[in-house]
N, C-alpha and C. Protein backbone atom coordinates (compact mmCIF):
# COMPACT_ATOMS: atom_id res chain seq x y z
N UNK A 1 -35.12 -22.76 -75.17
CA UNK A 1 -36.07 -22.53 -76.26
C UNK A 1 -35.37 -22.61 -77.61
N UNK A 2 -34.17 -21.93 -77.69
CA UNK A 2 -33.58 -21.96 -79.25
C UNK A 2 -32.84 -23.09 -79.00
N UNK A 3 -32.69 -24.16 -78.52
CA UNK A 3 -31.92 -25.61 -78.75
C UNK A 3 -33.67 -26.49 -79.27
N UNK A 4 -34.49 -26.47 -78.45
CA UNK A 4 -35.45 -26.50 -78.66
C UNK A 4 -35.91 -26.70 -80.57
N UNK A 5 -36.01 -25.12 -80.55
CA UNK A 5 -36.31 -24.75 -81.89
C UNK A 5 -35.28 -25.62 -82.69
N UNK A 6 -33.73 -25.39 -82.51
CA UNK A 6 -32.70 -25.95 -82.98
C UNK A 6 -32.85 -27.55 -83.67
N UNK A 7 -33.29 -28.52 -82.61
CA UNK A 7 -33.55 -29.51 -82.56
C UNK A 7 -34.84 -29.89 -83.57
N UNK A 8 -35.86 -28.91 -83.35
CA UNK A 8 -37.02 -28.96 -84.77
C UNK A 8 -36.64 -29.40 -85.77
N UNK A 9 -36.04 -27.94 -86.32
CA UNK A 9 -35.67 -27.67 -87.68
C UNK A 9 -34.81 -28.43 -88.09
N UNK A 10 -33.81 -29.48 -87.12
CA UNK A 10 -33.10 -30.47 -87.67
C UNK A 10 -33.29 -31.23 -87.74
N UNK A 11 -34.53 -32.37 -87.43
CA UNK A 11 -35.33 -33.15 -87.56
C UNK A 11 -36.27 -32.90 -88.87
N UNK A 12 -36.91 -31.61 -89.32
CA UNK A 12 -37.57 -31.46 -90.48
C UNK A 12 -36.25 -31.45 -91.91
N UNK A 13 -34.87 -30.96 -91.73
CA UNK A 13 -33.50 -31.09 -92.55
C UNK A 13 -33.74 -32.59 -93.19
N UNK A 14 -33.58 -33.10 -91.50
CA UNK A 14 -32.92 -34.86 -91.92
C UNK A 14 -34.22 -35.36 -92.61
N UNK A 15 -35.79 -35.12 -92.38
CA UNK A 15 -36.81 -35.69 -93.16
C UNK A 15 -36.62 -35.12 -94.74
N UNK A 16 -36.62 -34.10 -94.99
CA UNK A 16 -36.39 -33.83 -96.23
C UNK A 16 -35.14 -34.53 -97.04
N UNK A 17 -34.17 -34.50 -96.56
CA UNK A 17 -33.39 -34.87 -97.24
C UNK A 17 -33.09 -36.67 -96.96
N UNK A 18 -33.85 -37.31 -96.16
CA UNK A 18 -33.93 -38.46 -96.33
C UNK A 18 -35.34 -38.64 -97.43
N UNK A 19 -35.80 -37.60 -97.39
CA UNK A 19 -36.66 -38.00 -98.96
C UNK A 19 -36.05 -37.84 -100.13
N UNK A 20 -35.36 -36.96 -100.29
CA UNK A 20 -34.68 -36.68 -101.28
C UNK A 20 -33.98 -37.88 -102.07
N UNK A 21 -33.36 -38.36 -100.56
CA UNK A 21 -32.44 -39.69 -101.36
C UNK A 21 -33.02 -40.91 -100.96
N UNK A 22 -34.48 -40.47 -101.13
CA UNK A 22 -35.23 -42.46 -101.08
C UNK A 22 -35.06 -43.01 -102.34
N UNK A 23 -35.13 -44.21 -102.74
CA UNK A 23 -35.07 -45.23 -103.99
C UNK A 23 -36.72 -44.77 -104.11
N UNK A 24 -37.05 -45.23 -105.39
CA UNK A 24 -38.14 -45.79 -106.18
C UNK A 24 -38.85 -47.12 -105.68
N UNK A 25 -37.60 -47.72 -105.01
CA UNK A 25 -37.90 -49.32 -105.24
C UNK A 25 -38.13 -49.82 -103.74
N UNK A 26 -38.74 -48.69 -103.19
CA UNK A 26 -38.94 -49.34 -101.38
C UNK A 26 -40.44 -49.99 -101.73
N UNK A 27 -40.25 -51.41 -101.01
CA UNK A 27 -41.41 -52.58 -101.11
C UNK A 27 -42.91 -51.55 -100.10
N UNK A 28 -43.88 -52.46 -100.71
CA UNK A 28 -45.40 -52.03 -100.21
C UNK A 28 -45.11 -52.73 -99.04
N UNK A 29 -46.12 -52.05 -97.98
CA UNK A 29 -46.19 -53.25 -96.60
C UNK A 29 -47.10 -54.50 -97.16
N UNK A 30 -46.54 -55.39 -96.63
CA UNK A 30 -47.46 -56.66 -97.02
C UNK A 30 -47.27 -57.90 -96.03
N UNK A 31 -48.90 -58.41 -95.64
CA UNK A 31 -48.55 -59.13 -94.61
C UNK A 31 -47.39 -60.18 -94.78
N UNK A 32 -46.93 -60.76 -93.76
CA UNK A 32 -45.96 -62.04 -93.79
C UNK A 32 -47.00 -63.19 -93.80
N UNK A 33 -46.45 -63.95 -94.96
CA UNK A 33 -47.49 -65.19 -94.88
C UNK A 33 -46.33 -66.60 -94.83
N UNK A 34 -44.95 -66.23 -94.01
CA UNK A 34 -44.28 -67.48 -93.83
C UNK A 34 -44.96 -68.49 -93.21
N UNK A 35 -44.88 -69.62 -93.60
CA UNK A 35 -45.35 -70.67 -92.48
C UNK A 35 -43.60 -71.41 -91.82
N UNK A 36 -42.77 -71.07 -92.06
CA UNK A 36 -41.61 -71.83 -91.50
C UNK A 36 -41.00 -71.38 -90.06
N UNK A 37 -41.53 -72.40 -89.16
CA UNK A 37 -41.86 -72.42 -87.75
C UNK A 37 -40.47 -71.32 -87.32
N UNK A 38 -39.54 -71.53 -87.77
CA UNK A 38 -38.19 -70.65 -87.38
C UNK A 38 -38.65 -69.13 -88.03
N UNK A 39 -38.84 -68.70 -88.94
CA UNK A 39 -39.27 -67.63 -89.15
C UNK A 39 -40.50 -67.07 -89.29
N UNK A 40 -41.64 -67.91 -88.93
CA UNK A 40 -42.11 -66.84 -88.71
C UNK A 40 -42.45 -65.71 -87.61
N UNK A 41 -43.63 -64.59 -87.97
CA UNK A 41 -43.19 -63.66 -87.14
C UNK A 41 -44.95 -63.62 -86.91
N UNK A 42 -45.15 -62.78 -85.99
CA UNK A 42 -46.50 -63.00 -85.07
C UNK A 42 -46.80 -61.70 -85.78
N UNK A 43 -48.40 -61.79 -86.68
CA UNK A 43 -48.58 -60.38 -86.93
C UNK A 43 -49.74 -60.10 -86.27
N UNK A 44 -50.11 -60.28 -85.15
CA UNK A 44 -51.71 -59.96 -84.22
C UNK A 44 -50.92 -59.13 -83.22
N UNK A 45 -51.35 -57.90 -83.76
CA UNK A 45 -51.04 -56.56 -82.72
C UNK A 45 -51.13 -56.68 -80.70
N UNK A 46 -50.26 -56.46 -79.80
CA UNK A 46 -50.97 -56.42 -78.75
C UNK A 46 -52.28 -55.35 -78.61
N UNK A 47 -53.22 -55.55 -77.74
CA UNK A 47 -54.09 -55.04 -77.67
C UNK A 47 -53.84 -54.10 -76.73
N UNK A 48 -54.25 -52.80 -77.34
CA UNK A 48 -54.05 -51.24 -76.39
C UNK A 48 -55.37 -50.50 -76.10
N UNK A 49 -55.98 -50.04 -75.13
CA UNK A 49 -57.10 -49.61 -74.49
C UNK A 49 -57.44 -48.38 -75.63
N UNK A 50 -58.78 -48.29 -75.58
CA UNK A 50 -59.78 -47.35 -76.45
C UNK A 50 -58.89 -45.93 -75.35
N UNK A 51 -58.66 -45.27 -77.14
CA UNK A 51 -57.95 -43.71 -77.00
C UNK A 51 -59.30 -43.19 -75.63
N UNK A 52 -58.91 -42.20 -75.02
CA UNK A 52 -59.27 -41.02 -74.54
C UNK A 52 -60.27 -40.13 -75.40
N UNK A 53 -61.16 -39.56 -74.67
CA UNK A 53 -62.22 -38.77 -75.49
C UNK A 53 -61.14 -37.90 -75.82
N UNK A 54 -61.50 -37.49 -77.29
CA UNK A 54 -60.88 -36.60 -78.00
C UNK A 54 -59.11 -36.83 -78.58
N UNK A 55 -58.92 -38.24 -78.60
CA UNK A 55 -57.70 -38.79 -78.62
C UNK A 55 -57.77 -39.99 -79.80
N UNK A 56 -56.44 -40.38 -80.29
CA UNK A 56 -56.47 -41.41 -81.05
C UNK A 56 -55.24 -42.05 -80.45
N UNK A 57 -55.07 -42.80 -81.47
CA UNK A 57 -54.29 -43.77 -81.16
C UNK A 57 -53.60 -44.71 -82.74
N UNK A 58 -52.20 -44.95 -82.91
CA UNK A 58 -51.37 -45.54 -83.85
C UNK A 58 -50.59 -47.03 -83.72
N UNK A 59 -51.05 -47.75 -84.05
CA UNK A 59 -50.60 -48.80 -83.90
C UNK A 59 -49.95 -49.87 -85.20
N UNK A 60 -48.71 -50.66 -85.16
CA UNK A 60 -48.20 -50.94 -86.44
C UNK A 60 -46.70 -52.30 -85.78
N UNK A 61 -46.59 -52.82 -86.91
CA UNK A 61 -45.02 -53.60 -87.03
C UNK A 61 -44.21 -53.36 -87.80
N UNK A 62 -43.17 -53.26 -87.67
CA UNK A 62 -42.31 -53.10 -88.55
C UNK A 62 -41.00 -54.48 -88.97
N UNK A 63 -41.17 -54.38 -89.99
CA UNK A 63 -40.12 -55.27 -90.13
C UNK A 63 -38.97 -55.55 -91.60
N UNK A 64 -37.72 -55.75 -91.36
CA UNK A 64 -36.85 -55.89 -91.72
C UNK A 64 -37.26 -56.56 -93.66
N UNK A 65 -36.83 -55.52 -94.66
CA UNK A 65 -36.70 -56.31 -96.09
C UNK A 65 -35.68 -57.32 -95.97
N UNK A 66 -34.54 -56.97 -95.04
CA UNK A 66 -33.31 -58.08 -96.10
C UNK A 66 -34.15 -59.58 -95.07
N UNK A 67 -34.59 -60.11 -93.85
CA UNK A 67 -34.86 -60.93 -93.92
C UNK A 67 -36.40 -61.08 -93.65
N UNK A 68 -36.97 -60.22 -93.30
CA UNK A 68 -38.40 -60.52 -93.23
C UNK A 68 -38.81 -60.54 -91.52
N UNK A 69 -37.66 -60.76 -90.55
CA UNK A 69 -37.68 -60.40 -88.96
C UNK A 69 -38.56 -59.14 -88.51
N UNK A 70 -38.45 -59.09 -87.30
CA UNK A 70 -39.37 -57.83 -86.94
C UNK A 70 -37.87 -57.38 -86.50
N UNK A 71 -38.09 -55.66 -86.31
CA UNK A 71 -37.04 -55.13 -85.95
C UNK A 71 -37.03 -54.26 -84.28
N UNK A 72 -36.76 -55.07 -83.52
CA UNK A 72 -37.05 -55.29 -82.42
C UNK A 72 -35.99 -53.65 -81.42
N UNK A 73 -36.91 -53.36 -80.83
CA UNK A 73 -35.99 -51.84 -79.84
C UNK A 73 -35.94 -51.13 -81.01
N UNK A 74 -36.59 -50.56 -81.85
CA UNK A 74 -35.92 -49.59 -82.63
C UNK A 74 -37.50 -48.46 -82.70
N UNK A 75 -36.46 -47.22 -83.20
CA UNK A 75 -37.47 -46.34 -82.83
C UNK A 75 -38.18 -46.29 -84.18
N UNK A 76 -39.73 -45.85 -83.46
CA UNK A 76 -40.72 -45.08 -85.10
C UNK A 76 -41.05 -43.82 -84.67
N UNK A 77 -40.67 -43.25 -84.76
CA UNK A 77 -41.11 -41.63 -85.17
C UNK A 77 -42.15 -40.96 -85.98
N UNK A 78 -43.07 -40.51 -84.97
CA UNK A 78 -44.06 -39.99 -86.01
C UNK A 78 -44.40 -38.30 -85.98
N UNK A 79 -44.35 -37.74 -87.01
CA UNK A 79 -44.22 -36.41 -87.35
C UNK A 79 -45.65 -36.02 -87.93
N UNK A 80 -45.82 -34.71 -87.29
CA UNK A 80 -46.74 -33.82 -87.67
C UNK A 80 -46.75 -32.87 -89.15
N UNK A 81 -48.03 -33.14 -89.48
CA UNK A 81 -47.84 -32.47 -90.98
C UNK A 81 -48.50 -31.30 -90.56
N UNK A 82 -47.58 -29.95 -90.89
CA UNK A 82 -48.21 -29.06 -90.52
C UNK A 82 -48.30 -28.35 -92.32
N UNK A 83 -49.38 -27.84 -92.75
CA UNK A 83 -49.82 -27.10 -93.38
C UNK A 83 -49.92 -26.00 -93.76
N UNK A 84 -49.80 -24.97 -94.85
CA UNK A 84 -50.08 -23.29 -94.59
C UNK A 84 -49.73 -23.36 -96.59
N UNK A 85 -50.96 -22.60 -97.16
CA UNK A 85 -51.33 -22.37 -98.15
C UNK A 85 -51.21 -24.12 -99.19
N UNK A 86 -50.75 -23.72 -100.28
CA UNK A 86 -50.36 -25.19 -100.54
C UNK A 86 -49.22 -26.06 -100.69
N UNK A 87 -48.72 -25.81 -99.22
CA UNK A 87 -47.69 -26.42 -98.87
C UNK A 87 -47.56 -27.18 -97.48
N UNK A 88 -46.31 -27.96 -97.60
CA UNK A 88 -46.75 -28.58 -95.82
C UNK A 88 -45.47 -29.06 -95.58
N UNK A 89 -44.93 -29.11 -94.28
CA UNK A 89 -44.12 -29.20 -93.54
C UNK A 89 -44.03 -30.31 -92.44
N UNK A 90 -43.22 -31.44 -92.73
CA UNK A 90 -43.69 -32.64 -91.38
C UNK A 90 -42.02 -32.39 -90.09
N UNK A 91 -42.84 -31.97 -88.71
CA UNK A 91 -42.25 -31.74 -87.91
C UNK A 91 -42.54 -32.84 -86.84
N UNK A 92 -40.97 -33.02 -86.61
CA UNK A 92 -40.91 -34.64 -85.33
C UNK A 92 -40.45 -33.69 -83.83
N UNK A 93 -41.57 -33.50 -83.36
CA UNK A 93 -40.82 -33.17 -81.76
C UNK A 93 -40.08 -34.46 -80.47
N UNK A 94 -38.72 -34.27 -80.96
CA UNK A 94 -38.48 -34.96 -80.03
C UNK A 94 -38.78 -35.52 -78.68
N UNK A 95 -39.44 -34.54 -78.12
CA UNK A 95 -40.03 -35.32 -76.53
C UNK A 95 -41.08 -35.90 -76.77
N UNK A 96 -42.19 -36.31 -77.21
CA UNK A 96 -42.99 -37.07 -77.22
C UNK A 96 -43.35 -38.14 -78.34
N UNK A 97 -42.90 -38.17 -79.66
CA UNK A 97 -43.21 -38.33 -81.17
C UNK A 97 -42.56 -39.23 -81.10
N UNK A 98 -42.28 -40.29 -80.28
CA UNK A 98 -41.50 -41.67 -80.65
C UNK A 98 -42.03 -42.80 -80.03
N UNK A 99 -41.56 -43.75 -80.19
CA UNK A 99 -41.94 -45.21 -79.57
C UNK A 99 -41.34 -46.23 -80.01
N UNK A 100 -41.02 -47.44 -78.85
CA UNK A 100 -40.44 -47.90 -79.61
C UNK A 100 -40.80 -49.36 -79.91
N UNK A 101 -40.42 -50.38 -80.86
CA UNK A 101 -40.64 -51.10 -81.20
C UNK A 101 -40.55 -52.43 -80.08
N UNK A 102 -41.43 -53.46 -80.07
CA UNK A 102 -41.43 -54.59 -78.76
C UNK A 102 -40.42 -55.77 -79.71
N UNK A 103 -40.44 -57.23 -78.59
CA UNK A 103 -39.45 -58.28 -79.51
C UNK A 103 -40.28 -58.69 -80.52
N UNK A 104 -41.45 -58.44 -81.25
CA UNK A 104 -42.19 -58.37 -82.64
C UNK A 104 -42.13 -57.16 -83.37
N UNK A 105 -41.35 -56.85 -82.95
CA UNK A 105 -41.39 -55.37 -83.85
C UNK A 105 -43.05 -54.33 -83.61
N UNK A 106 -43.62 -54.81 -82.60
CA UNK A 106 -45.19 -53.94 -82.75
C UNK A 106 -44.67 -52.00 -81.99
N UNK A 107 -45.44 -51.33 -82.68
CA UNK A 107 -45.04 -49.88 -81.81
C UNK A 107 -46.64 -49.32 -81.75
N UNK A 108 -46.58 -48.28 -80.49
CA UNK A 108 -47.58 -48.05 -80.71
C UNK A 108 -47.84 -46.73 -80.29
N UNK A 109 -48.42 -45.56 -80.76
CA UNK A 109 -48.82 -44.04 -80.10
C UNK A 109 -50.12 -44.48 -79.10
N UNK A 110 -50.15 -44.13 -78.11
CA UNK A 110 -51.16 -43.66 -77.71
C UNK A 110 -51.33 -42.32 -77.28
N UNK A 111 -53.15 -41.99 -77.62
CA UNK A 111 -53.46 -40.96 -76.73
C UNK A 111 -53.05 -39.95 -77.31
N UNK A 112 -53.07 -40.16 -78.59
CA UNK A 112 -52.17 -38.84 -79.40
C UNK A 112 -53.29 -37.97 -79.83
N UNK A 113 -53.03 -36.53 -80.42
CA UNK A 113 -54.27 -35.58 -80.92
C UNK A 113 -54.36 -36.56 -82.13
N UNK A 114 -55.77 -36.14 -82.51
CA UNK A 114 -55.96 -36.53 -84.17
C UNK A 114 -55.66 -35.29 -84.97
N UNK A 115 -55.00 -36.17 -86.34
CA UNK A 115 -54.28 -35.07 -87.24
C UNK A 115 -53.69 -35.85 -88.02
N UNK A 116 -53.24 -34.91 -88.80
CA UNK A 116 -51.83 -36.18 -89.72
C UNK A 116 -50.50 -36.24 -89.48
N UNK A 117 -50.34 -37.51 -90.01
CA UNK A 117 -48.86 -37.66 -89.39
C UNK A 117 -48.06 -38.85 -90.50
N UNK A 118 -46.50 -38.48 -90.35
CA UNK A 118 -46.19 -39.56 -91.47
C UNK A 118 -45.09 -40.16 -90.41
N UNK A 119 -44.91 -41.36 -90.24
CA UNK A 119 -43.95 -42.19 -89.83
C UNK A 119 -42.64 -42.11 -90.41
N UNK A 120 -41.54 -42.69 -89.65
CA UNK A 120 -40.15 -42.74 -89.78
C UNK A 120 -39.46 -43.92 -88.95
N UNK A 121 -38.77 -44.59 -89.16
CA UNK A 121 -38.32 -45.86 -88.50
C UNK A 121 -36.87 -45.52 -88.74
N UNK A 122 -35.89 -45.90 -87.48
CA UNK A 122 -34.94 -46.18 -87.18
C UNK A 122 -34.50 -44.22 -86.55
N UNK A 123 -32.96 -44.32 -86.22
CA UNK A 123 -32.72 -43.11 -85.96
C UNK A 123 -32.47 -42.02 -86.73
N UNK A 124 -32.96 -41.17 -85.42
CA UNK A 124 -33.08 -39.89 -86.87
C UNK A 124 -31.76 -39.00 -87.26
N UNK A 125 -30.89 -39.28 -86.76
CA UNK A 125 -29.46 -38.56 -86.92
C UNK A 125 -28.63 -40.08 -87.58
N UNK A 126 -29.28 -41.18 -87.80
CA UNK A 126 -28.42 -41.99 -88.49
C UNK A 126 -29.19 -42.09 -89.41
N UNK A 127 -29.36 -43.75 -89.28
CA UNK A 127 -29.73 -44.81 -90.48
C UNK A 127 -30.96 -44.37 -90.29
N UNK A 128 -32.01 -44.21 -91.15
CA UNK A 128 -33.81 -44.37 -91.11
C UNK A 128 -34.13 -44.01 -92.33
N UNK A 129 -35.64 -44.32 -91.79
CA UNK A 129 -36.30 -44.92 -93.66
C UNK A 129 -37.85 -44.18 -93.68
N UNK A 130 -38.05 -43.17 -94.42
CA UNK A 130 -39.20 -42.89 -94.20
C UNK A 130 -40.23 -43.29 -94.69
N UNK A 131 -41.42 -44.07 -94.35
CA UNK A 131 -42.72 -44.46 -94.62
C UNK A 131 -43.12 -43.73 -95.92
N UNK A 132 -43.14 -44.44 -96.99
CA UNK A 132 -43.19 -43.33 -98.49
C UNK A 132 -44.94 -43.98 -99.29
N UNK A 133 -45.28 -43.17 -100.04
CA UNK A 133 -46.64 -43.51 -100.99
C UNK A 133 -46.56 -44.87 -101.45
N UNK A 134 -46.73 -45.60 -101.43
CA UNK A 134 -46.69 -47.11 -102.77
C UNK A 134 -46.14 -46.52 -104.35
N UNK A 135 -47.74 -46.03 -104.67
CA UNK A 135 -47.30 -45.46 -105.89
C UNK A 135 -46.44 -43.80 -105.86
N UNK A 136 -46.16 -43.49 -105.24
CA UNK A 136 -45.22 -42.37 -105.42
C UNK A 136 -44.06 -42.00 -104.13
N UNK A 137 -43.36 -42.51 -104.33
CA UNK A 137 -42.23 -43.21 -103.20
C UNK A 137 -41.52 -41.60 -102.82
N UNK A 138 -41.60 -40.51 -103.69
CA UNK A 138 -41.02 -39.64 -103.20
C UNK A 138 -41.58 -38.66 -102.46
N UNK A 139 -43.08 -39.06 -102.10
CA UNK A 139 -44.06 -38.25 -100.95
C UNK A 139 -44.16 -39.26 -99.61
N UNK A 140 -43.75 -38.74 -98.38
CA UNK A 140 -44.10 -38.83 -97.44
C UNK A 140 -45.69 -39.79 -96.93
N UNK A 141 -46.07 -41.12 -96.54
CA UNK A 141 -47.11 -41.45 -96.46
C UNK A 141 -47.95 -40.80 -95.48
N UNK A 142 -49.51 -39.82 -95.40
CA UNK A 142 -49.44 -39.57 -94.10
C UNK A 142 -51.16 -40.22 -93.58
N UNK A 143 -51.05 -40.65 -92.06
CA UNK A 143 -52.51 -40.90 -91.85
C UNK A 143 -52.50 -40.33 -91.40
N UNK A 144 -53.69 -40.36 -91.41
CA UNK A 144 -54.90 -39.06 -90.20
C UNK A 144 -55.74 -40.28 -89.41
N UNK A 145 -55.55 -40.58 -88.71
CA UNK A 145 -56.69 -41.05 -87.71
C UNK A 145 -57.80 -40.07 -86.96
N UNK A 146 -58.80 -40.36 -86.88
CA UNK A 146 -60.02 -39.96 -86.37
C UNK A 146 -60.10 -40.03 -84.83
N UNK A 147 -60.60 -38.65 -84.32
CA UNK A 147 -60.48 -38.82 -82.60
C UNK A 147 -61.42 -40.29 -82.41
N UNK A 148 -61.16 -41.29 -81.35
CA UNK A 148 -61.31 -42.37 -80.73
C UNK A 148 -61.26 -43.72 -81.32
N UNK A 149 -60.34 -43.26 -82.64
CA UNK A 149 -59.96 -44.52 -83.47
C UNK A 149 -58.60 -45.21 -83.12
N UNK A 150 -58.54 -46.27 -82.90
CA UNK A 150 -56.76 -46.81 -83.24
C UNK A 150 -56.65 -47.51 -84.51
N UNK A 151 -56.11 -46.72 -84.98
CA UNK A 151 -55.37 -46.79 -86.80
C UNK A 151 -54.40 -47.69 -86.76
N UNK A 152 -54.90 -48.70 -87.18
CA UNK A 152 -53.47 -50.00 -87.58
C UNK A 152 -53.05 -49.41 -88.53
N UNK A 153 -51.83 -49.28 -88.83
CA UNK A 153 -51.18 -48.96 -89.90
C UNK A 153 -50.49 -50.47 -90.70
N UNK A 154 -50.98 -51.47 -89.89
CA UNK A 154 -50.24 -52.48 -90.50
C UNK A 154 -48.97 -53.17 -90.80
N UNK A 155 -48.33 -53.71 -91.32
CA UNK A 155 -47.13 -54.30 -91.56
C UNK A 155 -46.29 -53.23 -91.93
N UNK A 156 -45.12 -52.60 -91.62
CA UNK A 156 -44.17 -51.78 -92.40
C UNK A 156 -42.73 -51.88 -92.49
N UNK A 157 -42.29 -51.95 -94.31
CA UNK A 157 -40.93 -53.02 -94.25
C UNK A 157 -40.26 -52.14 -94.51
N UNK A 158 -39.10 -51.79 -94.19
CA UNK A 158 -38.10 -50.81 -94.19
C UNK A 158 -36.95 -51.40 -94.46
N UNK A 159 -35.98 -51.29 -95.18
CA UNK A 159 -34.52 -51.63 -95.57
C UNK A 159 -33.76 -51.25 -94.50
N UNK A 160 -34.07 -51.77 -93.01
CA UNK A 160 -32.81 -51.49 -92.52
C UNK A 160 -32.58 -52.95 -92.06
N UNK A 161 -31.27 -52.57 -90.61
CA UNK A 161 -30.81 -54.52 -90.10
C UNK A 161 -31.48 -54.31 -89.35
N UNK A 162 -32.36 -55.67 -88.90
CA UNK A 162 -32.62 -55.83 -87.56
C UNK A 162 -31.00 -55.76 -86.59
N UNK A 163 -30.71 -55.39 -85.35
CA UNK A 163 -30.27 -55.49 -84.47
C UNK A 163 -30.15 -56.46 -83.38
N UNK A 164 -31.02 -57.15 -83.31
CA UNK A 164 -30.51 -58.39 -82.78
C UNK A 164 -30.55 -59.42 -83.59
């Protein structure tokens, strides 16, 4: 239970303080409109079965700023915004809150509660990049999907390397 707990609170550390030291200058998601047969990248989501009564569902790509690749095996992490007066707290439980990316970079939650949640790409004790506002890069982006919705979240470009 207290490795448990342990493991929380160091996952909510590393989110904060990977906000802390985000740039200003992280790009909007925006589709890829390459036409050059070598690069481009497939942005039509696989198709995942209608959530569970009382369930949603997250679906998204991610892909690489320095070349525009999808970033293929890598994890997205998605964290719970928990709330209490006017403040809020985004907590990643390690056993279930991940997924990982296919050879297009697509990831996907299923079957998850509805609520909010803000994304995180790559690892969370290394390199990662947290999903930030457009216009205000130093807040956390968060959706809420609706029970029996799957929420594309769309294209999401993150400054890290692809790996392969």
């Amino acid at each position: 239970m207290k490795q448990e707990l342990y493991g929380t609170w160091l996952l909510i550390l590393m989110l904060v303080l990977s906000a802390c030291g985000a740039s200003g200058t992280q790009p909007a998601a925006v589709p890829n409109t390459s036409t050059d047969a070598q690069t481009s990248v497939s942005t039509e989501a696989p198709s995942i079965a209608t959530p569970e009564n009382g369930k949603t569902s997250i679906v998204g790509q991610v892909l690489s700023t320095t070349n525009g690749q999808p970033l293929v095996n890598t994890f997205v992490w998605r964290g719970e915004v928990v709330r209490k007066d006017e403040g809020a707290v985004v907590v990643y439980d390690e056993t279930d809150s991940v997924a990982r990316t296919n050879e297009q970079g697509f990831f996907a939650f299923e079957n998850i509660e509805p609520g909010e949640w803000t994304l995180m790409v790559g690892d969370p004790y290394g390199k990662n990049e947290t999903i930030v506002e457009t216009d205000n890069p130093e807040h956390a982006r968060i959706w809420e999907p609706a029970s029996g919705e799957i929420l594309d979240v769309g294209i999401l470009e993150v400054a890290l390397e692809p790996t392969n």
